[in-house]
N, C-alpha and C. Protein backbone atom coordinates (compact mmCIF):
# COMPACT_ATOMS: atom_id res chain seq x y z
N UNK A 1 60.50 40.25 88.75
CA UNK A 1 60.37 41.64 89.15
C UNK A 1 58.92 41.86 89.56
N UNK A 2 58.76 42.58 90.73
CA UNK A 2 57.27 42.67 91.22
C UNK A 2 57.25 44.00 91.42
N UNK A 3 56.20 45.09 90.94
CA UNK A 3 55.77 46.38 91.26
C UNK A 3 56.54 46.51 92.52
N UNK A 4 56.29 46.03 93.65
CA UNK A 4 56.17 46.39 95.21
C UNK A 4 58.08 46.58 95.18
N UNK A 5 58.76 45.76 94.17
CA UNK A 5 60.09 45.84 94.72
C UNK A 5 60.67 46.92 94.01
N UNK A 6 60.00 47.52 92.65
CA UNK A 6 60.42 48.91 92.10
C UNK A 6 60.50 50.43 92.90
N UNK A 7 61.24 50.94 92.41
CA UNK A 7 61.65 52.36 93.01
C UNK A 7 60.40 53.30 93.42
N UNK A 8 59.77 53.89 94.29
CA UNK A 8 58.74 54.62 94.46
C UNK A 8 58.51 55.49 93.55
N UNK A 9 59.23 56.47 92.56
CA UNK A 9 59.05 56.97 92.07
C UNK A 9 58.73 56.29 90.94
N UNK A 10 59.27 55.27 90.21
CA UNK A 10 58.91 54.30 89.09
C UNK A 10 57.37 53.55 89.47
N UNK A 11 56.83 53.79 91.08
CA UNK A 11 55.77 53.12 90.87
C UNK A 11 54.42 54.04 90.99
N UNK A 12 54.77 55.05 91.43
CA UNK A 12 54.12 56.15 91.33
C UNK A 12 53.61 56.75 89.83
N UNK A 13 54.87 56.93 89.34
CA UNK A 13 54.55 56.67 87.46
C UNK A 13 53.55 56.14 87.21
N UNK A 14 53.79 55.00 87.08
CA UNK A 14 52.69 53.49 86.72
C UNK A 14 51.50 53.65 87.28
N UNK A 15 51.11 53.70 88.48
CA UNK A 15 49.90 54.52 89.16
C UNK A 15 49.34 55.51 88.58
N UNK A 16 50.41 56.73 88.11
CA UNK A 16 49.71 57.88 87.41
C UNK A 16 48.96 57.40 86.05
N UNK A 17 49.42 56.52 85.58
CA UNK A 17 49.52 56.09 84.09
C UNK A 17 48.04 55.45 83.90
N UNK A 18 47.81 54.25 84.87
CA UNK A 18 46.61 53.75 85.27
C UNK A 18 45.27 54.41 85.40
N UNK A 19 45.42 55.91 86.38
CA UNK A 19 44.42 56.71 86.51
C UNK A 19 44.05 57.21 85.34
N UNK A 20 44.94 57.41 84.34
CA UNK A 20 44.35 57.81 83.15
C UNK A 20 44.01 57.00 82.11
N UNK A 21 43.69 55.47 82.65
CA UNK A 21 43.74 54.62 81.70
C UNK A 21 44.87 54.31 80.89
N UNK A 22 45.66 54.87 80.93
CA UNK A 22 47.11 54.26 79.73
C UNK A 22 46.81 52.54 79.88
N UNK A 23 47.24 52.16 78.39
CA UNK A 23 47.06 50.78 78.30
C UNK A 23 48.59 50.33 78.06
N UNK A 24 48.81 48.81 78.09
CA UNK A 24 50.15 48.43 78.05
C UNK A 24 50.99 48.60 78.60
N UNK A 25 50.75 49.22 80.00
CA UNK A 25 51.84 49.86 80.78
C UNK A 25 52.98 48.34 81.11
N UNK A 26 54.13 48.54 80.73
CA UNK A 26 55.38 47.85 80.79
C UNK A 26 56.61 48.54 81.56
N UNK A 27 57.28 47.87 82.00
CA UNK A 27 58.03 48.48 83.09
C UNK A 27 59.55 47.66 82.57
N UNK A 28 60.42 48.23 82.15
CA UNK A 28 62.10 47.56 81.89
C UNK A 28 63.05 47.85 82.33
N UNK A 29 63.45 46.66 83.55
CA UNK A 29 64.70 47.14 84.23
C UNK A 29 66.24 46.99 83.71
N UNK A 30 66.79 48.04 83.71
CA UNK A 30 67.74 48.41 82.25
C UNK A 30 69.12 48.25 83.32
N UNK A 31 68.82 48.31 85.01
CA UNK A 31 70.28 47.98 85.82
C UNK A 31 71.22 47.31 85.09
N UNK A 32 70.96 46.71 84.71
CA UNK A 32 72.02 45.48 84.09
C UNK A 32 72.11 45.92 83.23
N UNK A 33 71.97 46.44 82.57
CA UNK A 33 72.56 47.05 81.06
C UNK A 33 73.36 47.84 80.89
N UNK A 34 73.51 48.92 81.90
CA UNK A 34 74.95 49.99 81.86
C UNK A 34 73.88 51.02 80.88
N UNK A 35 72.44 51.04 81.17
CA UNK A 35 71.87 52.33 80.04
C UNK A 35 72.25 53.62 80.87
N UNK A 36 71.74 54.26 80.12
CA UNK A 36 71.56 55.99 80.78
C UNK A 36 70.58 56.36 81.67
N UNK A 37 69.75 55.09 81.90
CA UNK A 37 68.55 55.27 83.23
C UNK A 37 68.45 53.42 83.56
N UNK A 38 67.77 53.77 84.53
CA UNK A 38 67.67 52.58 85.15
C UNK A 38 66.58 51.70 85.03
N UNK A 39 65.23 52.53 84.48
CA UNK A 39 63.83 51.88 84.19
C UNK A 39 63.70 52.72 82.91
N UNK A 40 62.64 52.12 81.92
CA UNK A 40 62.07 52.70 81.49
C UNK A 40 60.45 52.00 81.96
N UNK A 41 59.21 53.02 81.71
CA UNK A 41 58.16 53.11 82.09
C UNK A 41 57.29 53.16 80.49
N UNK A 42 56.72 52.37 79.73
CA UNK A 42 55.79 52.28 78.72
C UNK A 42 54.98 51.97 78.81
N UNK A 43 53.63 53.05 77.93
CA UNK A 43 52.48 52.80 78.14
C UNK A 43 52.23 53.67 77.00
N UNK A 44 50.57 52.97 76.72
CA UNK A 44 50.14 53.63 75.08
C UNK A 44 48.97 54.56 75.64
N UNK A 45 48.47 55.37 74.89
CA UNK A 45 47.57 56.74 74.88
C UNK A 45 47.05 56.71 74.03
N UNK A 46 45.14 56.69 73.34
CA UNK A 46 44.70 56.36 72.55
C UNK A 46 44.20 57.66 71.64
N UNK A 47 44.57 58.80 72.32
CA UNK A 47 44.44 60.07 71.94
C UNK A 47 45.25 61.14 71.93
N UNK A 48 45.45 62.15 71.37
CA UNK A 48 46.43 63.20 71.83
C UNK A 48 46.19 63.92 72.81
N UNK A 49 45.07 64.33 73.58
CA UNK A 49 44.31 64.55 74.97
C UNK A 49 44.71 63.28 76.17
N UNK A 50 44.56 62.35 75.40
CA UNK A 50 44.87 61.12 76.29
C UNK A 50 46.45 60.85 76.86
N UNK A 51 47.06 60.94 75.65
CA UNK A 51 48.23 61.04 76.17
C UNK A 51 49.08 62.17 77.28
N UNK A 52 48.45 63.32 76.28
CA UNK A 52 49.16 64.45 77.34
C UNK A 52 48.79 64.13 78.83
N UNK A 53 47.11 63.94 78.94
CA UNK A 53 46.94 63.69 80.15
C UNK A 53 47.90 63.01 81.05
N UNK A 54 48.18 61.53 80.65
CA UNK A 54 48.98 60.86 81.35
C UNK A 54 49.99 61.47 81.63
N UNK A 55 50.70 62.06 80.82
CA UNK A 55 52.08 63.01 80.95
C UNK A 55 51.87 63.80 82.02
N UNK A 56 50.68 64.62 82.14
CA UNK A 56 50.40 65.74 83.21
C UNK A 56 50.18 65.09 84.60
N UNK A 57 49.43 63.56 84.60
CA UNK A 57 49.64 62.87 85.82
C UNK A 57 50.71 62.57 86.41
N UNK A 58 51.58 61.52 85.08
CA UNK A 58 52.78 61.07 86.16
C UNK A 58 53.20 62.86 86.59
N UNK A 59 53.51 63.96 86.03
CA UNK A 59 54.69 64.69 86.78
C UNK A 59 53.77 64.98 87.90
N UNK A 60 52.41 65.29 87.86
CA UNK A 60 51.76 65.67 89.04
C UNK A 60 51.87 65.16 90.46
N UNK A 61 51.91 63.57 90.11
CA UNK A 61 52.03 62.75 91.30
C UNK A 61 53.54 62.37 91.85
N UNK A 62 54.47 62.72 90.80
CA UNK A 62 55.69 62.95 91.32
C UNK A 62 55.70 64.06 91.70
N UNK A 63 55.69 64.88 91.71
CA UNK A 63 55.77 66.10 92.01
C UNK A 63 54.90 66.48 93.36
N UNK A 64 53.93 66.05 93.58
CA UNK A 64 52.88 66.10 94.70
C UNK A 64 53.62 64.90 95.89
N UNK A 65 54.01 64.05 95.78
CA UNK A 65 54.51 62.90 96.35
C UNK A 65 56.17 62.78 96.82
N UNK A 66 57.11 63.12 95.58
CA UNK A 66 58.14 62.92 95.76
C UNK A 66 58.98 64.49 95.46
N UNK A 67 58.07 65.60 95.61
CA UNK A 67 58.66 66.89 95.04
C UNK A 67 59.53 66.73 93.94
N UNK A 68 59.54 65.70 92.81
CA UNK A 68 60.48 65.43 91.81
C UNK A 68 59.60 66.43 90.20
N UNK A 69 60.26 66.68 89.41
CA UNK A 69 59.91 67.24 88.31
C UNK A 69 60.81 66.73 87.14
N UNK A 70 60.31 66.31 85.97
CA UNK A 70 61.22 65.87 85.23
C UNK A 70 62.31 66.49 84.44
N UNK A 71 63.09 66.12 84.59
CA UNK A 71 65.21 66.48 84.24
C UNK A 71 64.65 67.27 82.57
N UNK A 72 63.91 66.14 81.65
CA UNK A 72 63.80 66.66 80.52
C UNK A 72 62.33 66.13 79.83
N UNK A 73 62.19 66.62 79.10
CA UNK A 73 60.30 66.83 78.23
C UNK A 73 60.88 66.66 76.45
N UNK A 74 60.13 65.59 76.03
CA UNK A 74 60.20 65.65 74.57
C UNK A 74 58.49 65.23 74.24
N UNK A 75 58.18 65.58 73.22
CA UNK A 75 57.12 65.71 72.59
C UNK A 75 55.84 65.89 73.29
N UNK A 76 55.60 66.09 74.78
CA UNK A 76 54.58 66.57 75.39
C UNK A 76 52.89 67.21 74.70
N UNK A 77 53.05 67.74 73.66
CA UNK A 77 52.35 68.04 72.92
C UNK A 77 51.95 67.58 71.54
N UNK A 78 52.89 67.02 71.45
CA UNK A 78 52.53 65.72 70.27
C UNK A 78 51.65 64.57 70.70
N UNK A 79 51.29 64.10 69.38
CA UNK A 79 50.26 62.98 69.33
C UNK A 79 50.78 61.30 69.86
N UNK A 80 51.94 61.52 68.84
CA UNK A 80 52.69 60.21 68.86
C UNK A 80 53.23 59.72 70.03
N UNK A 81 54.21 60.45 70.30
CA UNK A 81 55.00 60.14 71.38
C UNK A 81 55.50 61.12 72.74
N UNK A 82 55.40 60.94 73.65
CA UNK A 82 56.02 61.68 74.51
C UNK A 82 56.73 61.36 76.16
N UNK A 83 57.75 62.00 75.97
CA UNK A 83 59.01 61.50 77.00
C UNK A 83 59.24 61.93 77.86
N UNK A 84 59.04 61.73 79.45
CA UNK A 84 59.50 62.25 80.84
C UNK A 84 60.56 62.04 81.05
N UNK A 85 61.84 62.28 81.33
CA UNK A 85 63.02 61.93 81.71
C UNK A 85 63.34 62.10 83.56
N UNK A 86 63.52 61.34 84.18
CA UNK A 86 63.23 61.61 85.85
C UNK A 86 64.45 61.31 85.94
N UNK A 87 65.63 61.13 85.14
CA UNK A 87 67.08 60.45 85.72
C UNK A 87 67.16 58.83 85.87
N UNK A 88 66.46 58.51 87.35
CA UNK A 88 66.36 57.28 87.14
C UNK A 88 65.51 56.35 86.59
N UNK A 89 64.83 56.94 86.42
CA UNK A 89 63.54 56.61 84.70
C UNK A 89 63.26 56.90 83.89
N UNK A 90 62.44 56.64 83.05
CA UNK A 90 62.05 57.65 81.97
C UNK A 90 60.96 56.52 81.72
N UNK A 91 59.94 58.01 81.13
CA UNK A 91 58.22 57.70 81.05
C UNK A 91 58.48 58.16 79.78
N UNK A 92 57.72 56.52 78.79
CA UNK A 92 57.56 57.08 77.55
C UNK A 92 56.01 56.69 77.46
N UNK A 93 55.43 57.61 76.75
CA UNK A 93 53.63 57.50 76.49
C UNK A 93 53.92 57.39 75.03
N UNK A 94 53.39 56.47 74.07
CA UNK A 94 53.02 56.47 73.04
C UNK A 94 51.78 56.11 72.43
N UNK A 95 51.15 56.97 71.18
CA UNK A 95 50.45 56.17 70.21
C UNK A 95 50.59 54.62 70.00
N UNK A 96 49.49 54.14 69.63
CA UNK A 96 49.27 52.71 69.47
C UNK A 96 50.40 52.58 67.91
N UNK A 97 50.78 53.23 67.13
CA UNK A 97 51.66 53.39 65.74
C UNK A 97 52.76 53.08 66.24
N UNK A 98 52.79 54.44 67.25
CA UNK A 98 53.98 54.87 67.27
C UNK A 98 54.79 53.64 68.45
N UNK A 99 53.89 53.03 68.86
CA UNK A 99 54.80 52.05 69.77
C UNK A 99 55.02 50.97 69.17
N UNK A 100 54.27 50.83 68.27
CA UNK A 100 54.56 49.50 67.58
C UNK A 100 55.26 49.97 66.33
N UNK A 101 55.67 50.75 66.16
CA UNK A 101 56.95 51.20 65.22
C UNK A 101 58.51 51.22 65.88
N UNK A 102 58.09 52.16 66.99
CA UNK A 102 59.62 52.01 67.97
C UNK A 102 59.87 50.58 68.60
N UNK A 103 59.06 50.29 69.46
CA UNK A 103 58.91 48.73 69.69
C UNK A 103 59.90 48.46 70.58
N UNK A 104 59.99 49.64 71.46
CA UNK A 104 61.26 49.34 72.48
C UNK A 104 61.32 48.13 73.37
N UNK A 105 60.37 47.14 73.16
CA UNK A 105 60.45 45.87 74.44
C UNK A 105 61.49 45.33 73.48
N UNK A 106 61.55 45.51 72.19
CA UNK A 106 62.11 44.46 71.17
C UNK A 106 63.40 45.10 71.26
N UNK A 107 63.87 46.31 70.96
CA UNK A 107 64.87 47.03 71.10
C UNK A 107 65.71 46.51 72.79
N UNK A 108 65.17 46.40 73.63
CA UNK A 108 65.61 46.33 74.86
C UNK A 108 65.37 45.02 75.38
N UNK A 109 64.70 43.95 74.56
CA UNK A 109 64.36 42.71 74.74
C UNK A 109 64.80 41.66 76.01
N UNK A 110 66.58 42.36 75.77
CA UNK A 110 67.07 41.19 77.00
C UNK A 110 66.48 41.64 78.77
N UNK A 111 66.49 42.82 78.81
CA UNK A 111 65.96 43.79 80.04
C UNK A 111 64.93 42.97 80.47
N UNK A 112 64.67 42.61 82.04
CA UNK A 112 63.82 42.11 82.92
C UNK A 112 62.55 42.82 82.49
N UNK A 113 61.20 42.64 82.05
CA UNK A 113 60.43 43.02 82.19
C UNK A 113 59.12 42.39 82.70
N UNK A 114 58.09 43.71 83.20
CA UNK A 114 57.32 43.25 84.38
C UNK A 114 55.98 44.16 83.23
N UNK A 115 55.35 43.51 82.82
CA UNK A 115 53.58 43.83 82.29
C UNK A 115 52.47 43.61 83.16
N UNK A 116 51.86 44.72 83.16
CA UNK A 116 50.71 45.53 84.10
C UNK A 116 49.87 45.25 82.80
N UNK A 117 48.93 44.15 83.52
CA UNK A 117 47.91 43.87 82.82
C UNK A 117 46.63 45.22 82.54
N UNK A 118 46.07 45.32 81.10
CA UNK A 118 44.75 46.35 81.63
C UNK A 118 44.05 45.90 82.21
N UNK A 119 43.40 47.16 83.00
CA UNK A 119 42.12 46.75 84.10
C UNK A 119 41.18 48.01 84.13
N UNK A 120 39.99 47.78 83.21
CA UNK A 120 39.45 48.76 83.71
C UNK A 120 38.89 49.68 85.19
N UNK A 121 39.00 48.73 85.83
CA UNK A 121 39.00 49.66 87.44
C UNK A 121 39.52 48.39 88.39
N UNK A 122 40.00 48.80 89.39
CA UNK A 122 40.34 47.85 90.41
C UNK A 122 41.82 48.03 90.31
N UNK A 123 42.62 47.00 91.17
CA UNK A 123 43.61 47.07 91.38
C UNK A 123 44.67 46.50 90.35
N UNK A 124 45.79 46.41 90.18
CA UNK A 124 46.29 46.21 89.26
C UNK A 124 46.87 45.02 89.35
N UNK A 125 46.75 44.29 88.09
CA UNK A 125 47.69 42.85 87.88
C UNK A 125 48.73 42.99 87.39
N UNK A 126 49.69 42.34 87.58
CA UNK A 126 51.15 42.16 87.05
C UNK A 126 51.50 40.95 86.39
N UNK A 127 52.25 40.39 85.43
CA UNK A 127 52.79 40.11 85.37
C UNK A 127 54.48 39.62 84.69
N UNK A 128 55.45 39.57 84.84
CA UNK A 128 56.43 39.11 84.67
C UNK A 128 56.95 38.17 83.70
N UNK A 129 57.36 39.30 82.95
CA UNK A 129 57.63 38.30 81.16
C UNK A 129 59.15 37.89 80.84
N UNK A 130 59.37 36.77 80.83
CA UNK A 130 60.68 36.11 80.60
C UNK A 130 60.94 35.83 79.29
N UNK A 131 60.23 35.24 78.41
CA UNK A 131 59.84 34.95 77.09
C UNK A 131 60.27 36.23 76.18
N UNK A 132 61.32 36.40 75.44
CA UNK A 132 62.12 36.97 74.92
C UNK A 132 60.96 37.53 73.87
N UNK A 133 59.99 36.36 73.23
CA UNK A 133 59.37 36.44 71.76
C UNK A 133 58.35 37.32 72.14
N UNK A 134 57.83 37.21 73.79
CA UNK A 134 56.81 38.04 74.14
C UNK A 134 56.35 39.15 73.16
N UNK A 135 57.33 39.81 73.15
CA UNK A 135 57.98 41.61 72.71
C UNK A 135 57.13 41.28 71.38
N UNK A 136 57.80 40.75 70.77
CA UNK A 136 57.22 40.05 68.62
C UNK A 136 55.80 39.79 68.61
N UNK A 137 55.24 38.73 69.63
CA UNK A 137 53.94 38.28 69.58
C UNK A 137 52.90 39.38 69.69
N UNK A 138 53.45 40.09 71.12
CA UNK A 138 52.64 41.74 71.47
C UNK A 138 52.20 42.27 70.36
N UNK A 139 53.12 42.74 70.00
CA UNK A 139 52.50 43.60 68.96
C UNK A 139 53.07 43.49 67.11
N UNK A 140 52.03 42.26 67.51
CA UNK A 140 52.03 42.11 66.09
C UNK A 140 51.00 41.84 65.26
N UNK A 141 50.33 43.26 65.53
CA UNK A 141 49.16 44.34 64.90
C UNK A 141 48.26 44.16 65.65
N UNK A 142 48.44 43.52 67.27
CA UNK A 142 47.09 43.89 67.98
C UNK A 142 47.30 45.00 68.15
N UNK A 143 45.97 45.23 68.55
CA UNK A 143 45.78 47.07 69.30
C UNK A 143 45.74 46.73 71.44
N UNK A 144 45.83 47.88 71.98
CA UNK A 144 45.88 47.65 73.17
C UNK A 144 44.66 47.72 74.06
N UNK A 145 43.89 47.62 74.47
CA UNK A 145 42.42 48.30 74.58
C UNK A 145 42.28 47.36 76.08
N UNK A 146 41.34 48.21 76.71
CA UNK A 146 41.37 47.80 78.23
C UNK A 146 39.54 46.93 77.74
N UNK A 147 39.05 46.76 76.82
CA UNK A 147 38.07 45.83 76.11
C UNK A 147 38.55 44.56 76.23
N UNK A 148 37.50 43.44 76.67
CA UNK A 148 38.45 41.95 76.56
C UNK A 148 37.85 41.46 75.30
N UNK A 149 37.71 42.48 74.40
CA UNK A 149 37.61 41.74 72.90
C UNK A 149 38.45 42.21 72.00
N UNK A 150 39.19 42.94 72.78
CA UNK A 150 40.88 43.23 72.14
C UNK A 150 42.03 42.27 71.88
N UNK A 151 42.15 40.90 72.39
CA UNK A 151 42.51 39.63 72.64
C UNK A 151 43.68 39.75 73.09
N UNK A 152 44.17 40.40 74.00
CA UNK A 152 44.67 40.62 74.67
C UNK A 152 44.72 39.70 76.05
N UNK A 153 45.55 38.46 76.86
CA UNK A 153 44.92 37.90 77.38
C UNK A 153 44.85 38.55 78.91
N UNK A 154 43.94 38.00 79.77
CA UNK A 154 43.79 38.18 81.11
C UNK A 154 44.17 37.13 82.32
N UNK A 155 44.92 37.51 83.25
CA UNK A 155 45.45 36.69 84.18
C UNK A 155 45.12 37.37 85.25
């Protein structure tokens, strides 16, 4: 799966997500699964300012771009977690806790997924995780940090 072949609106997301720094941004294509959306869009927020922000980007740039607004809103104002629902996606922003509590790569494990490396400025790297254990290894108690002394690796 490569950014360029995702849905405009799913990549527009990811773009929004970036401008605000969101870290971990992960992308899971759920087609094959028979879910209730077709992507989900994850990415962590290291603040409760931080997060909302991102929230206020992606709808901005959907909304500015694709006149789209999201179907439904959960926790927007919370710290932990919060949920865009676009129909054929859904943008979840979480706390660094709170994602590694829900742990949806693990939950959704078999789903194609595509990891957007951090970058503090420049263009964005991708890559494409097949490795089932990926999901376990991630986060298992690193933190996410666009720092390369987060050990987090770089490609």
């Amino acid at each position: 799966m490569k950014l360029e072949s995702l849905p405009q609106g799913v990549r527009l997301a990811v773009k929004a997500a970036q401008e605000k720094k969101a870290a971990g941004i992960t992308v899971l294509d759920l087609t094959a699964a028979g879910a209730f959306t077709e992507y989900f869009v994850i990415c962590t927020g290291f603040s409760t300012p931080q997060v909302q922000a991102i929230c206020t980007e992606v709808e901005a740039q959907l909304h500015k771009h694709l006149n789209r607004s999201p179907e439904h809103r959960e926790g927007h104002r919370s710290a932990e977690w919060a949920l865009l629902d676009f129909g054929g996606f859904v943008v979840h922003v979480f706390s660094e806790q709170a994602r590694r509590y829900y742990d949806l790569e693990r939950l959704w494990r078999m789903a194609p997924k595509l990891e957007l490396l951090d970058q503090p400025a420049g263009p964005a790297f991708e890559r494409e995780v097949h490795d089932s254990s990926f999901g376990q290894e991630h986060f298992s108690g690193e933190t996410f940090s666009s720092r390369p002394e987060s050990g987090r690796s770089r490609q």
